[in-house]
N, C-alpha and C. Protein backbone atom coordinates (compact mmCIF):
# COMPACT_ATOMS: atom_id res chain seq x y z
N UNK A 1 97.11 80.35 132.58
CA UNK A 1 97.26 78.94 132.31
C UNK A 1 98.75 78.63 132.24
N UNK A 2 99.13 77.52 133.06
CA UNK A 2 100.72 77.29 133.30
C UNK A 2 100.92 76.59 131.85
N UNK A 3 100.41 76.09 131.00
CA UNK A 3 100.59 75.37 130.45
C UNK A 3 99.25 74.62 129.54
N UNK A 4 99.26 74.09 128.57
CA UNK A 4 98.41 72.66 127.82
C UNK A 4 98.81 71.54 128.05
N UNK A 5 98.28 70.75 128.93
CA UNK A 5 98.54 69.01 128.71
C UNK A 5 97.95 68.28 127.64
N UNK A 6 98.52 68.20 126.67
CA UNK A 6 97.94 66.95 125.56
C UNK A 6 97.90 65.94 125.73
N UNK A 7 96.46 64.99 126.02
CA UNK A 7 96.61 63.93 125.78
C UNK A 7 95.54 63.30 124.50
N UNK A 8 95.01 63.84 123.77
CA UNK A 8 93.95 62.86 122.87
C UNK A 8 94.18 62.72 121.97
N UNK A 9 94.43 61.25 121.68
CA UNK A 9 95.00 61.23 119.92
C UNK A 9 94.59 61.17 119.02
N UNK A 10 94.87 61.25 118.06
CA UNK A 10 93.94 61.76 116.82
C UNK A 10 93.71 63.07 116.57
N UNK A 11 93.34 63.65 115.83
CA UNK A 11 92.93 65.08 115.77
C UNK A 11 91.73 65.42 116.53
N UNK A 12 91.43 66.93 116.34
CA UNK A 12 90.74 67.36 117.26
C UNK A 12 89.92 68.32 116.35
N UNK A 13 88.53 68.50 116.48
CA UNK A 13 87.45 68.94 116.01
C UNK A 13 86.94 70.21 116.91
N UNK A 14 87.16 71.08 116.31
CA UNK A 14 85.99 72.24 117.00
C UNK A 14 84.84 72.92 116.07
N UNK A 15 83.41 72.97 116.78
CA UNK A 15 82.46 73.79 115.96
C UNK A 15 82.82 75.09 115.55
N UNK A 16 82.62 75.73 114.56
CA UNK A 16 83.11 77.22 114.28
C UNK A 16 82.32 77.86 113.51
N UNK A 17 81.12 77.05 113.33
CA UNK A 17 80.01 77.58 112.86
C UNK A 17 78.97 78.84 113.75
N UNK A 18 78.87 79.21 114.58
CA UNK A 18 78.64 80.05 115.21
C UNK A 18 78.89 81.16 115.20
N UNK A 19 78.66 82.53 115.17
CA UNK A 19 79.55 83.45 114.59
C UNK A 19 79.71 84.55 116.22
N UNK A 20 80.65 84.97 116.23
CA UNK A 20 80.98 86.03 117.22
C UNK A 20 79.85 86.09 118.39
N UNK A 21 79.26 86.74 117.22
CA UNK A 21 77.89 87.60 118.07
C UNK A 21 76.79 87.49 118.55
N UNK A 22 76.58 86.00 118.38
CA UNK A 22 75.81 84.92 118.79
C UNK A 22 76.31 84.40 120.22
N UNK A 23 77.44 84.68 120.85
CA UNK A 23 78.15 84.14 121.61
C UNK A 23 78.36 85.21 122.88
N UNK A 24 78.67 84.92 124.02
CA UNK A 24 78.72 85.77 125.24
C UNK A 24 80.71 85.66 125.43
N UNK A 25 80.62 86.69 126.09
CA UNK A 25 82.20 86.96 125.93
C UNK A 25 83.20 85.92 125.77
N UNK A 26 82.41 85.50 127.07
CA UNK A 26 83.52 84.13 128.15
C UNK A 26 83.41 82.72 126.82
N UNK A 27 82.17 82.88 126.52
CA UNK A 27 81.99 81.57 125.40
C UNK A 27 82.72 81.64 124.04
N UNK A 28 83.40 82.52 123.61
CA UNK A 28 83.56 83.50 122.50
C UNK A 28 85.57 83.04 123.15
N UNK A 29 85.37 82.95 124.08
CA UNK A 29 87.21 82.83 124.63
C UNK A 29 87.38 81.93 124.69
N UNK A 30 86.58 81.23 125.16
CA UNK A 30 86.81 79.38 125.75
C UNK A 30 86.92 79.01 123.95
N UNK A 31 86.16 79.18 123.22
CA UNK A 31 86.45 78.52 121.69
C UNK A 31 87.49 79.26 121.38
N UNK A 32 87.79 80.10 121.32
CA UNK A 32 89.27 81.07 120.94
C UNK A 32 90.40 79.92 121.07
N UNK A 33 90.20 79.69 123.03
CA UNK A 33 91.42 78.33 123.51
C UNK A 33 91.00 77.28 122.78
N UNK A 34 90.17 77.04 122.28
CA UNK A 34 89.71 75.39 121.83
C UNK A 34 90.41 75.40 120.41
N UNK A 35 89.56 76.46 119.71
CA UNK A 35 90.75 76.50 118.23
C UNK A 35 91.92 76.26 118.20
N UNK A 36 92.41 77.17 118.94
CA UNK A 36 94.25 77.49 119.05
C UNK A 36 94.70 76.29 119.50
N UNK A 37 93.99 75.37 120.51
CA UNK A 37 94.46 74.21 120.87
C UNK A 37 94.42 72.50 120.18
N UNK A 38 93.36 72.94 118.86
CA UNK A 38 92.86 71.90 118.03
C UNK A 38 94.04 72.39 117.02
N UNK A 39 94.02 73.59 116.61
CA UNK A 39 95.29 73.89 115.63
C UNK A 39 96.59 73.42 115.89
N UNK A 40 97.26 73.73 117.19
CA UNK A 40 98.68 73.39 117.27
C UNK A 40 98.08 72.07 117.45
N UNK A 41 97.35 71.01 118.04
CA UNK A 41 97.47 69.56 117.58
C UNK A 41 97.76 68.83 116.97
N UNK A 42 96.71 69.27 115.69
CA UNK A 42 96.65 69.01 114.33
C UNK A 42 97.93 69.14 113.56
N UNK A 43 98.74 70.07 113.84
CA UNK A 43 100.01 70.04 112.98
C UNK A 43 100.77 69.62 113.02
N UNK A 44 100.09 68.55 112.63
CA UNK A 44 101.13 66.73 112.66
C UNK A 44 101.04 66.43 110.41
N UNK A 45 101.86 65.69 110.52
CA UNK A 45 101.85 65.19 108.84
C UNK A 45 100.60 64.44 108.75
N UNK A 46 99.88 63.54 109.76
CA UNK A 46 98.82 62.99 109.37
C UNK A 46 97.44 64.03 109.58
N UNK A 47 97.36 65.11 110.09
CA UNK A 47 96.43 65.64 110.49
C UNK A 47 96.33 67.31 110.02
N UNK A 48 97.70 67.71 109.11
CA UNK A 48 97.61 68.67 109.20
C UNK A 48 96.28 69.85 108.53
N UNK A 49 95.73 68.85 107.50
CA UNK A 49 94.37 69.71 106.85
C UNK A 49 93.31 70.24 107.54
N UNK A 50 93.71 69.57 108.65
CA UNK A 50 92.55 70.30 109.62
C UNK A 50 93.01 71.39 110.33
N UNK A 51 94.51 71.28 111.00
CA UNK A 51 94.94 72.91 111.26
C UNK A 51 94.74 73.90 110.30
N UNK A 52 94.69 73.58 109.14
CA UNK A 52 94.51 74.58 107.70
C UNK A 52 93.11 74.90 107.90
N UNK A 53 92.38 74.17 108.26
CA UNK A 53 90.68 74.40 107.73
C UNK A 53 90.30 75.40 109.11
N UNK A 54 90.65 75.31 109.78
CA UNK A 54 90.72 76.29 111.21
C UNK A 54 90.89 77.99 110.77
N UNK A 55 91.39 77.73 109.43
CA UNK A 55 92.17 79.08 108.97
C UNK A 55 90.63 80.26 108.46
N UNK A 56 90.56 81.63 108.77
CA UNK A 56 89.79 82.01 108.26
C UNK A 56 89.59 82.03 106.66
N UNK A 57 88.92 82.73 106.23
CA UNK A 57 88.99 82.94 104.48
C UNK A 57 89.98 83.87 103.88
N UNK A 58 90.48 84.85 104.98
CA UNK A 58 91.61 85.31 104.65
C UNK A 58 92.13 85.13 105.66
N UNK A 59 93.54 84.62 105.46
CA UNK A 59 94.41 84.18 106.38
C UNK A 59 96.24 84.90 105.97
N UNK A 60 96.42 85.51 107.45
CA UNK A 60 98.19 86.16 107.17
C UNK A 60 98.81 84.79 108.23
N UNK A 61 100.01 84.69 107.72
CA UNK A 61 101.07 83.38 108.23
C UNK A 61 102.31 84.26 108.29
N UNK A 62 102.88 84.63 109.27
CA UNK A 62 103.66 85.24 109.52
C UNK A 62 105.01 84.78 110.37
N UNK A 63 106.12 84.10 109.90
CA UNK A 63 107.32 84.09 110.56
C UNK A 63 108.19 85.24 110.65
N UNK A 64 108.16 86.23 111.21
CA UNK A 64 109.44 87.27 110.78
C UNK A 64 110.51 87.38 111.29
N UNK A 65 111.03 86.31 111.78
CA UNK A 65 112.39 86.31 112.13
C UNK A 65 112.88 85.57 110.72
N UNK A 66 111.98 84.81 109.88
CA UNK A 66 112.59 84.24 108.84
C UNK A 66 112.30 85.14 107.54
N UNK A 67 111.40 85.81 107.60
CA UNK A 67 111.29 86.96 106.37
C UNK A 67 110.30 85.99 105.66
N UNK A 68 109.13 85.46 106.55
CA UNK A 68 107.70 84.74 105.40
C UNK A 68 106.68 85.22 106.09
N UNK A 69 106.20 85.81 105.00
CA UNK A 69 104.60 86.04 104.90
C UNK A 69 103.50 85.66 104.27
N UNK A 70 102.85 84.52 104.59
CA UNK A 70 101.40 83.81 103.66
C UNK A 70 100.36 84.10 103.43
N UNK A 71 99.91 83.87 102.46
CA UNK A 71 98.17 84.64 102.21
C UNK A 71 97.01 83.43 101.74
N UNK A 72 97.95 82.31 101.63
CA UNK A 72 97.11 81.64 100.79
C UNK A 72 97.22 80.08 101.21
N UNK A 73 96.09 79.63 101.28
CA UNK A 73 96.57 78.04 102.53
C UNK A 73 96.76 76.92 101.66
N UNK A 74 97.17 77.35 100.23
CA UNK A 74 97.44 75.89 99.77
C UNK A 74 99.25 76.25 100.37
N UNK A 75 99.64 77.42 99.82
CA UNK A 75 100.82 77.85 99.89
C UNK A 75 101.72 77.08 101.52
N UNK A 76 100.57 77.84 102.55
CA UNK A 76 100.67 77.61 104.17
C UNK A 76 101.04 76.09 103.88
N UNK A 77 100.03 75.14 103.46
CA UNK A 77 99.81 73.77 103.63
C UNK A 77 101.27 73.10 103.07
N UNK A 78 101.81 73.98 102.26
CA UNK A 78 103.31 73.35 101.45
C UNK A 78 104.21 73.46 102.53
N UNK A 79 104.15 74.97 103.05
CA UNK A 79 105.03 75.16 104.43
C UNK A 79 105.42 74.52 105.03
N UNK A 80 103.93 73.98 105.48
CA UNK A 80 103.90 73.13 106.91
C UNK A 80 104.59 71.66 106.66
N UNK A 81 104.25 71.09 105.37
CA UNK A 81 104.95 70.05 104.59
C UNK A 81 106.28 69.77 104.92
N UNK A 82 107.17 71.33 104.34
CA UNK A 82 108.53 71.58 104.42
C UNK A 82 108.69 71.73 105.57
N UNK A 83 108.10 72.04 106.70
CA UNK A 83 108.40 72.13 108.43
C UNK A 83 108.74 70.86 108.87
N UNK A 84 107.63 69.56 108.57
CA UNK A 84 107.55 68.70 108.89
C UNK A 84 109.13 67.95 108.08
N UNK A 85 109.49 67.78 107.01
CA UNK A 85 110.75 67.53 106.62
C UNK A 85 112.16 68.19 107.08
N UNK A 86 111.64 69.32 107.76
CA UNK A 86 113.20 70.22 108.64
C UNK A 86 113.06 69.75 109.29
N UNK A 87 112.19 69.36 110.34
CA UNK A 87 112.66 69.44 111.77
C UNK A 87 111.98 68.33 112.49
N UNK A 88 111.90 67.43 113.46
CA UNK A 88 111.94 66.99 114.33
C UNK A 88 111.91 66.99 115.94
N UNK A 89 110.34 66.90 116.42
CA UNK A 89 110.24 67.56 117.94
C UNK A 89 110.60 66.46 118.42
N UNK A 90 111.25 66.48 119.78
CA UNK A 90 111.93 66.11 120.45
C UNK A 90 110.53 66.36 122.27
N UNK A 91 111.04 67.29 122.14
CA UNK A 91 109.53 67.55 123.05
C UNK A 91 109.06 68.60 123.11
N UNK A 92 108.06 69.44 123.20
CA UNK A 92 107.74 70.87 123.61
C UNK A 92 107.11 70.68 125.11
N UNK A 93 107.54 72.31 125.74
CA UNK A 93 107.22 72.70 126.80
C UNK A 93 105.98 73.77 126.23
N UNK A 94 104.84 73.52 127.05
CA UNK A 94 103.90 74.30 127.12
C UNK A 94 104.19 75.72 127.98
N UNK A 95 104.12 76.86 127.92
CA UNK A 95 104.65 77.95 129.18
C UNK A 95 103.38 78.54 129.70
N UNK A 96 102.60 79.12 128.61
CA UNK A 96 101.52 79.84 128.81
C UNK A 96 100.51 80.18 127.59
N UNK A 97 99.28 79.91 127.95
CA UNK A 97 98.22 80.59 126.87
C UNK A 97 97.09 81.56 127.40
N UNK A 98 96.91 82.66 127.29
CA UNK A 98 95.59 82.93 127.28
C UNK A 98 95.02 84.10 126.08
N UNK A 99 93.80 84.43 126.36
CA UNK A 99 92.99 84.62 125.16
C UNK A 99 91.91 85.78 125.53
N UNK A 100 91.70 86.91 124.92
CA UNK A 100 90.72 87.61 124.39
C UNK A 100 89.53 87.24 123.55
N UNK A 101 88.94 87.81 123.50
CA UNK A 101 88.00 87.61 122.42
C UNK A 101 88.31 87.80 120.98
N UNK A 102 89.28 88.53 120.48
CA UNK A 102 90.33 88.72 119.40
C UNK A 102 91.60 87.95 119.20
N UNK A 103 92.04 87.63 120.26
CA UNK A 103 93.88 87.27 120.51
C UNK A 103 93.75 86.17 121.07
N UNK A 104 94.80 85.10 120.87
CA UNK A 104 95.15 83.82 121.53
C UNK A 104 96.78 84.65 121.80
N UNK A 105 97.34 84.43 122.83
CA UNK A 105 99.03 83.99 122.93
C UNK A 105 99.22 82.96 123.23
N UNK A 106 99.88 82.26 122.62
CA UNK A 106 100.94 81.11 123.32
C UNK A 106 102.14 80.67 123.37
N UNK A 107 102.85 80.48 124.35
CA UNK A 107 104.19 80.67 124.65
C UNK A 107 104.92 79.66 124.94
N UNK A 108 105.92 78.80 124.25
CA UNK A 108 105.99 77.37 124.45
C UNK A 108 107.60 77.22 124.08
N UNK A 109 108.06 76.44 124.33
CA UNK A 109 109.72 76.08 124.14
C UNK A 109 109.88 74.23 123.40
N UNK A 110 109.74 74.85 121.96
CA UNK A 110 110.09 73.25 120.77
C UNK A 110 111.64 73.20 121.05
N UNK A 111 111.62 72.03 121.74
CA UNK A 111 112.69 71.41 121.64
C UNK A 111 113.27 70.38 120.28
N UNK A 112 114.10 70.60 119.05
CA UNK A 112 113.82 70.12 117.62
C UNK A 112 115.42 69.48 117.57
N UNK A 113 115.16 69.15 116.87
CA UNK A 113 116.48 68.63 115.63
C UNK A 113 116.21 68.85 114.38
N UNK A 114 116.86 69.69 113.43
CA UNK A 114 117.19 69.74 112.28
C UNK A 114 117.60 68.80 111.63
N UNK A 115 116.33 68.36 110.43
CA UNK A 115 116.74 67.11 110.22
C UNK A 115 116.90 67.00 108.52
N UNK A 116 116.49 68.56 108.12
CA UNK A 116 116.47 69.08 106.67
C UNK A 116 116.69 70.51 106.08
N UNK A 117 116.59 70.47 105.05
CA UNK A 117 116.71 71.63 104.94
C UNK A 117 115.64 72.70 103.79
N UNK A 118 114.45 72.24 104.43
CA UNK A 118 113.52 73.05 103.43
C UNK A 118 112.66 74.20 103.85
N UNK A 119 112.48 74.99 105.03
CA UNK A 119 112.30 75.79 106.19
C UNK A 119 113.35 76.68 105.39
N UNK A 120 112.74 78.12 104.50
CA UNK A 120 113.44 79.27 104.54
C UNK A 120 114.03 79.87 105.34
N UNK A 121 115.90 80.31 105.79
CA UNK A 121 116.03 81.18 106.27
C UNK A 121 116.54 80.35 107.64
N UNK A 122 116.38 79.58 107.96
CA UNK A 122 116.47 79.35 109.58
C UNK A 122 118.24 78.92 109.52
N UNK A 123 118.30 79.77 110.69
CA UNK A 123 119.57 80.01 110.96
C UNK A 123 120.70 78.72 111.00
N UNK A 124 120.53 77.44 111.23
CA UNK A 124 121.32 76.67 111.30
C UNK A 124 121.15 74.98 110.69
N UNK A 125 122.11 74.69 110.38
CA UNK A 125 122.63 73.68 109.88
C UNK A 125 121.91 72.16 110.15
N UNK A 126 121.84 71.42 109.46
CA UNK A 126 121.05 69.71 109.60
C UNK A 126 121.79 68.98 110.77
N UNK A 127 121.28 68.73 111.53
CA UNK A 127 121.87 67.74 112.81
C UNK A 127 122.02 68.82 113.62
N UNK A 128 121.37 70.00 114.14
CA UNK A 128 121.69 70.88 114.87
C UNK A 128 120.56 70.40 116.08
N UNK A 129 120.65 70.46 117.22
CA UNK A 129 119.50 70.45 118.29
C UNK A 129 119.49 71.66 119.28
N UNK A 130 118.26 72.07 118.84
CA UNK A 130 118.02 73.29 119.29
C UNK A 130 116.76 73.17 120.39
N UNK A 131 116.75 74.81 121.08
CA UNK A 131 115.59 74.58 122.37
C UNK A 131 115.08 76.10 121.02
N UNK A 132 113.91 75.91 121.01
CA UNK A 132 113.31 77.38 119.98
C UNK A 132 112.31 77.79 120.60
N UNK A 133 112.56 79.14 121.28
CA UNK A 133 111.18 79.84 121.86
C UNK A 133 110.51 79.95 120.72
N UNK A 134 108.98 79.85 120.99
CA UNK A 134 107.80 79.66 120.01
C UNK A 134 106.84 80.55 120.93
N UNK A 135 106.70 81.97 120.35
CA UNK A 135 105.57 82.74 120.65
C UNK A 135 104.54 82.73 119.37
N UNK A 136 103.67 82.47 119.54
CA UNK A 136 101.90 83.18 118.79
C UNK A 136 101.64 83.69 119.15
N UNK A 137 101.35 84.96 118.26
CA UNK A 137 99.82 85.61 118.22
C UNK A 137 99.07 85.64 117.26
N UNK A 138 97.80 84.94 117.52
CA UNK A 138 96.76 84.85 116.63
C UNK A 138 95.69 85.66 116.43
N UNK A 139 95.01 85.95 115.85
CA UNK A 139 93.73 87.00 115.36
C UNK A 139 93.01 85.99 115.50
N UNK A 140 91.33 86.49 115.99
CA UNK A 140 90.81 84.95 115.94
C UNK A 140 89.71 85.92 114.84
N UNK A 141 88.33 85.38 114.66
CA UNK A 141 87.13 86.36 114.27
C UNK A 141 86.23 84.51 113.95
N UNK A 142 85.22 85.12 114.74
CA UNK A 142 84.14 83.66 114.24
C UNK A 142 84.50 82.25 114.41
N UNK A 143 85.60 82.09 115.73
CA UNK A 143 86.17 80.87 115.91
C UNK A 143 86.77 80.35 114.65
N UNK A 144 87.43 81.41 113.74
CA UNK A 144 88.49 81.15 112.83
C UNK A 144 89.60 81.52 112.99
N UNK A 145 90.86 81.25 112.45
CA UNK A 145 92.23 82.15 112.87
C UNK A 145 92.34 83.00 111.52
N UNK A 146 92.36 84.01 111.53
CA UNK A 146 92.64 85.33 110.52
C UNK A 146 94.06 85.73 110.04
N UNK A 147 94.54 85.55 111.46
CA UNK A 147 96.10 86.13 111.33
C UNK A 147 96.93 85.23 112.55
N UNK A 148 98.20 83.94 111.88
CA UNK A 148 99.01 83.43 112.90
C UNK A 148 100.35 83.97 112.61
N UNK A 149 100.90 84.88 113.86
CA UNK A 149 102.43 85.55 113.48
C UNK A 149 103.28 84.14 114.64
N UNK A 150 103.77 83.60 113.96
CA UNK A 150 105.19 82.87 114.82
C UNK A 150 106.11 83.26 115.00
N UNK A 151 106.74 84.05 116.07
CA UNK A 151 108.12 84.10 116.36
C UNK A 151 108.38 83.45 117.18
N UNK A 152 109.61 82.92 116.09
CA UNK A 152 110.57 82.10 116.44
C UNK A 152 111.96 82.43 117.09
N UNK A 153 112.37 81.91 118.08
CA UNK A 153 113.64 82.25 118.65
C UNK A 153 114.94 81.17 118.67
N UNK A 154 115.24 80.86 117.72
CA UNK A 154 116.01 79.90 117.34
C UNK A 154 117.71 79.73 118.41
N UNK A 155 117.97 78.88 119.39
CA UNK A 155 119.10 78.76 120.18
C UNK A 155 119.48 77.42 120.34
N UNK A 156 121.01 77.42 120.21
CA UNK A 156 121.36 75.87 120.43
C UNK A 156 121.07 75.35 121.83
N UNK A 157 120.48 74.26 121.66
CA UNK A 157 120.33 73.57 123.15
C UNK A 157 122.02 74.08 123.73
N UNK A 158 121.25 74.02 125.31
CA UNK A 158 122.63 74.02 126.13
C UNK A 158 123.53 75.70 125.98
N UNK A 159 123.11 76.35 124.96
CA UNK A 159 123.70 77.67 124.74
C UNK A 159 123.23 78.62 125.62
N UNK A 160 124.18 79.67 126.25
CA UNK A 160 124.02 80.79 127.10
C UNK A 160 122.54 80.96 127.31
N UNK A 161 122.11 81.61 125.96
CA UNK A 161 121.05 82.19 125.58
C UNK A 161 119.84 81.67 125.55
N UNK A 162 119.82 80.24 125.95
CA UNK A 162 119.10 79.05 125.70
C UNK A 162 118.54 79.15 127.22
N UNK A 163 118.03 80.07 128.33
CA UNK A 163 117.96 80.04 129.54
C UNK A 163 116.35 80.54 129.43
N UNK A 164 115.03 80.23 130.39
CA UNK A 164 114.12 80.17 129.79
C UNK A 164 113.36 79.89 131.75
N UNK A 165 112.55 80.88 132.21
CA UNK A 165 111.68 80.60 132.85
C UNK A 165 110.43 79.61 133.08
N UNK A 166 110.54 78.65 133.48
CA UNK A 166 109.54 77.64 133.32
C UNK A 166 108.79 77.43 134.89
N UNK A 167 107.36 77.79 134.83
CA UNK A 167 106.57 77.87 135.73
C UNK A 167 106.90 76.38 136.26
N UNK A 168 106.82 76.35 137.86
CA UNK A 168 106.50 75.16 138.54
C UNK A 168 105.32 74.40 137.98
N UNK A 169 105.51 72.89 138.16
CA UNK A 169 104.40 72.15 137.51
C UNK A 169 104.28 72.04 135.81
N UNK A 170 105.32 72.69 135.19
CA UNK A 170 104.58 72.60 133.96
C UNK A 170 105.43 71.37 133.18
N UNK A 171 104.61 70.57 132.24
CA UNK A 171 104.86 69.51 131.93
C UNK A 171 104.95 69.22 130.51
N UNK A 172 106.10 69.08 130.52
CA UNK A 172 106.28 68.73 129.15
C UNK A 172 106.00 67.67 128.10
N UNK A 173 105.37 68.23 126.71
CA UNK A 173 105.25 66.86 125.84
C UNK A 173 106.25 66.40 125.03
N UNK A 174 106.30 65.08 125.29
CA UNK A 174 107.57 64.16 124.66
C UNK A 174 106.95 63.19 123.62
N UNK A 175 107.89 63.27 122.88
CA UNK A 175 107.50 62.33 121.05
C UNK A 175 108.20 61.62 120.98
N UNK A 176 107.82 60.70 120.86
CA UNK A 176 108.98 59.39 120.33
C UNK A 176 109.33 59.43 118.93
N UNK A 177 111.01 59.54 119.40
CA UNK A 177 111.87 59.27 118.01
C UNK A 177 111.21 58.61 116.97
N UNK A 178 111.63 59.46 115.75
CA UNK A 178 111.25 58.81 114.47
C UNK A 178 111.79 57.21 114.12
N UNK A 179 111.06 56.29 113.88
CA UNK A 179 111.43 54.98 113.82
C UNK A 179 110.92 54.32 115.30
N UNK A 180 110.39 54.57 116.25
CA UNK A 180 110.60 53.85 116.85
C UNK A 180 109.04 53.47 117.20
N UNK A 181 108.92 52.20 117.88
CA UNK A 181 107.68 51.60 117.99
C UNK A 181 106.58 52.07 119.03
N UNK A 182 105.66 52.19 118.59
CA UNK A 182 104.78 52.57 119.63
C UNK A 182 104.84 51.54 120.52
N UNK A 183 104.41 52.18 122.12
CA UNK A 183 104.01 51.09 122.98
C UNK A 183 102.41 50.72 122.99
């Protein structure tokens, strides 16, 4: 998959009542992508309780380029809070997802602005605009997520290091600046 095109607004609902083994491989993957793709949706400030509820009953949250490890989704849910007050997408590039019956990857380039400072650990300063490789890997089990590790690759836009293979065709999602009016 070159990519996710988002277009539906509002949040996004998947069944997850079903368990594994009830399910045939291919059906068991296609919800794997559906989760993973209702989750990164959802993790918006108006929607985020539902990326949380996606979460299995035990759930690991893993940044380790920043030195955090979560166990507990009220904890996660504060995180995501403090994410939403750092930073500011600008747009993300979708690169690639696919999925096992265990594993989601997805491979994407957040384009942000630092717009706070409540995000443990991250390397740079408020008003910084950065391009941040964003790899997942997720654990799935029962069309739940068990285990989400984020690494993060934090680079200033425009920097050396900031250089990044992007499949033909793939299309990027763009957010309109904070403050400004919907059309």
């Amino acid at each position: 998959m070159a990519g996710v095109e988002r277009t539906v607004e509002g949040p996004i609902a998947v069944d997850t009542i079903v368990p594994d083994g009830a399910l045939t491989r291919e059906q068991i993957i296609a919800r794997n992508l559906q989760v993973v793709e209702a989750h990164f949706h959802n993790e918006t400030p108006e929607h985020v309780e539902r990326a949380i509820a996606l979460y299995g009953d035990t759930i690991s949250w893993e940044a380790p380029t920043r030195g955090i490890v979560m166990n507990d989704k009220n904890e996660i849910l504060e995180a995501y809070h403090a994410i939403f007050r750092t930073v500011a997408y600008r747009r993300v590039v979708p690169l690639r997802r696919f999925a096992t019956e265990q594993f989601v990857f997805d491979d994407q380039i957040g384009h942000i602005t630092i717009v706070g400072n409540e995000m443990p650990n991250i390397p740079y300063p408020v008003g910084s605009e950065l391009a941040v490789r964003l790899t997942h890997l997720l654990e799935m089990k029962d069309g739940k997520i068990v285990r989400e590790i984020a690494y993060e690759m934090w680079r200033e836009e425009g920097a050396p290091n900031a250089v990044d293979f992007i499949p033909p065709g793939t299309k990027a999602i763009v957010f309109a600046p904070p403050g400004a009016a919907a059309l």
